[in-house]
C-alpha atoms as a PDB file:
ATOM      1  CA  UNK A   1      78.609 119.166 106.648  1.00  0.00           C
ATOM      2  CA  UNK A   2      76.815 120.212 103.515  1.00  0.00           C
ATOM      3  CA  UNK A   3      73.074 119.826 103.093  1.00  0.00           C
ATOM      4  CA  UNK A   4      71.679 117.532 100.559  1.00  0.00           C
ATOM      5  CA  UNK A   5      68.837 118.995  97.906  1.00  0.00           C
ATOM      6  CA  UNK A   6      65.622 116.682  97.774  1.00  0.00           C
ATOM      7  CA  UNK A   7      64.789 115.845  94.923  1.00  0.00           C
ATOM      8  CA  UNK A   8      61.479 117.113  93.363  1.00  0.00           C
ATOM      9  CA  UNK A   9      59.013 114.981  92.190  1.00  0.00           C
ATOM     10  CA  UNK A  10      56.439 115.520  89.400  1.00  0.00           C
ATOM     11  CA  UNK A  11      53.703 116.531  91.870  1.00  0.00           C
ATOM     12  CA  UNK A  12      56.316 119.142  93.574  1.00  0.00           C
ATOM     13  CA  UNK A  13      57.560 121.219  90.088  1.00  0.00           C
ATOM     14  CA  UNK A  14      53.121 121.329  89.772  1.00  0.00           C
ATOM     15  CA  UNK A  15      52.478 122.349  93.470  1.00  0.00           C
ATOM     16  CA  UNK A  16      55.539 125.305  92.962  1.00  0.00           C
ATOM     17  CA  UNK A  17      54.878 126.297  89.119  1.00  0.00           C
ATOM     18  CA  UNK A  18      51.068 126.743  90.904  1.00  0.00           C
ATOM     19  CA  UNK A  19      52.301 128.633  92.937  1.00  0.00           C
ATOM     20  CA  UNK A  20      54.147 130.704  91.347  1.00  0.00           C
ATOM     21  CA  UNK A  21      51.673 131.771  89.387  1.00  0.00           C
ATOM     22  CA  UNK A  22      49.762 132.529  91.803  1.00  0.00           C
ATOM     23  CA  UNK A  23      52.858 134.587  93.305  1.00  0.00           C
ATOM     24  CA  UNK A  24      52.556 133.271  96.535  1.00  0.00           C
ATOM     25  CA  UNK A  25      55.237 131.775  98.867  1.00  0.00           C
ATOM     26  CA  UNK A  26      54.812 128.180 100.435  1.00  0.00           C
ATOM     27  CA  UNK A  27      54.638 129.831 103.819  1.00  0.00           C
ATOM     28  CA  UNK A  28      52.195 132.233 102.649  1.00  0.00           C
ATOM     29  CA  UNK A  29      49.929 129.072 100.620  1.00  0.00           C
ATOM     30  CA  UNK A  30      50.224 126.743 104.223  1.00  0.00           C
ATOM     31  CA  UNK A  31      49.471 129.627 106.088  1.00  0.00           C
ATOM     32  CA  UNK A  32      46.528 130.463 104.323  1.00  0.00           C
ATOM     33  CA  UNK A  33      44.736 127.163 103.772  1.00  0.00           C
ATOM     34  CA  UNK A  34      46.354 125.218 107.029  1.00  0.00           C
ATOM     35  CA  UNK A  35      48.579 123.108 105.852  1.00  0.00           C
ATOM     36  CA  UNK A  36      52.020 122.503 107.796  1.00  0.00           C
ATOM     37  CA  UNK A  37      54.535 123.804 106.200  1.00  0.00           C
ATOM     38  CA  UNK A  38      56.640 121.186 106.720  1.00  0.00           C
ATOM     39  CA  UNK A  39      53.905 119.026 105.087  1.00  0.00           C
ATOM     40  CA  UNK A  40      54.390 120.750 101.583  1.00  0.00           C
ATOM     41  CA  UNK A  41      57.482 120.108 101.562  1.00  0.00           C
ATOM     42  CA  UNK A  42      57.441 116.377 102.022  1.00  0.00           C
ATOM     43  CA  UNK A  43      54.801 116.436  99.369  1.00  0.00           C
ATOM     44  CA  UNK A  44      57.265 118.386  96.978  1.00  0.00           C
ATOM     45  CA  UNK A  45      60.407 116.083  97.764  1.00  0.00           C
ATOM     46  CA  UNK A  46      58.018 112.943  97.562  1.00  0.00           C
ATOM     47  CA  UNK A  47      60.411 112.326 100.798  1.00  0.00           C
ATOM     48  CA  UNK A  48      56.733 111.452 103.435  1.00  0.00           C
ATOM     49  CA  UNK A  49      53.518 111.202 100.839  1.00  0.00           C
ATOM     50  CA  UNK A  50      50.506 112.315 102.963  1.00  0.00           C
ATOM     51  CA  UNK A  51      47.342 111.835 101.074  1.00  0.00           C
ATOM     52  CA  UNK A  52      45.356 113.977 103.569  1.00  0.00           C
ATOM     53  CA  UNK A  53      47.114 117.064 102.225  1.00  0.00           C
ATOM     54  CA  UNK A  54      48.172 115.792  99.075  1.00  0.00           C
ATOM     55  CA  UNK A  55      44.333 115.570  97.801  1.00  0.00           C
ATOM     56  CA  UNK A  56      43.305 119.051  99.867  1.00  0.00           C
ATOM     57  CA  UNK A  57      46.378 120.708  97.796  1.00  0.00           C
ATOM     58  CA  UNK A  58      45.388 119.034  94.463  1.00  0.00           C
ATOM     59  CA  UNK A  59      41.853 120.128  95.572  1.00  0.00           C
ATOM     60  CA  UNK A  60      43.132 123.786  96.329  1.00  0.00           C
ATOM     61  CA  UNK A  61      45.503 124.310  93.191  1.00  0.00           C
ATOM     62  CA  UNK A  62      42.721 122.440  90.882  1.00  0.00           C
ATOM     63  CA  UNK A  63      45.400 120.751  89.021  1.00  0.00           C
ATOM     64  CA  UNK A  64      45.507 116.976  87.971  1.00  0.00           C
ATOM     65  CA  UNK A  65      46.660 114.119  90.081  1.00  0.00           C
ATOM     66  CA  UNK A  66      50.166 113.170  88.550  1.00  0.00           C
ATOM     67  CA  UNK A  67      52.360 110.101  88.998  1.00  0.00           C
ATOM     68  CA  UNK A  68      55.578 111.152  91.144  1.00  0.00           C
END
């Protein structure tokens, strides 16, 4: 059965270009400021919005709240 993508919303490309610039991994970013990894990535895919970590990763990447 082949696995479906997620899509990435308009927080997500933020929260990765971030990141890459910062040349760190998601593991490596959740890791670091303890967030769930799994959390992240519902945040990037939009697929489980979680305000909680949504603001403390806004917070931690300093970039502006966008409309996903």
């Amino acid at each position: 059965m082949p696995v479906r993508k997620q899509a990435i919303t308009n927080i997500g490309w933020e929260i990765k270009r971030c990141l890459a610039e910062m040349k760190m991994t998601q593991t490596e970013f959740c890791e670091q400021y303890g967030i769930p990894l799994s959390r992240l990535s519902e945040i990037i895919s939009g697929t489980r919005p979680n305000k909680k970590y949504r603001n403390k990763i806004i917070d931690i990447l300093g970039i502006e709240e966008v409309v996903s």
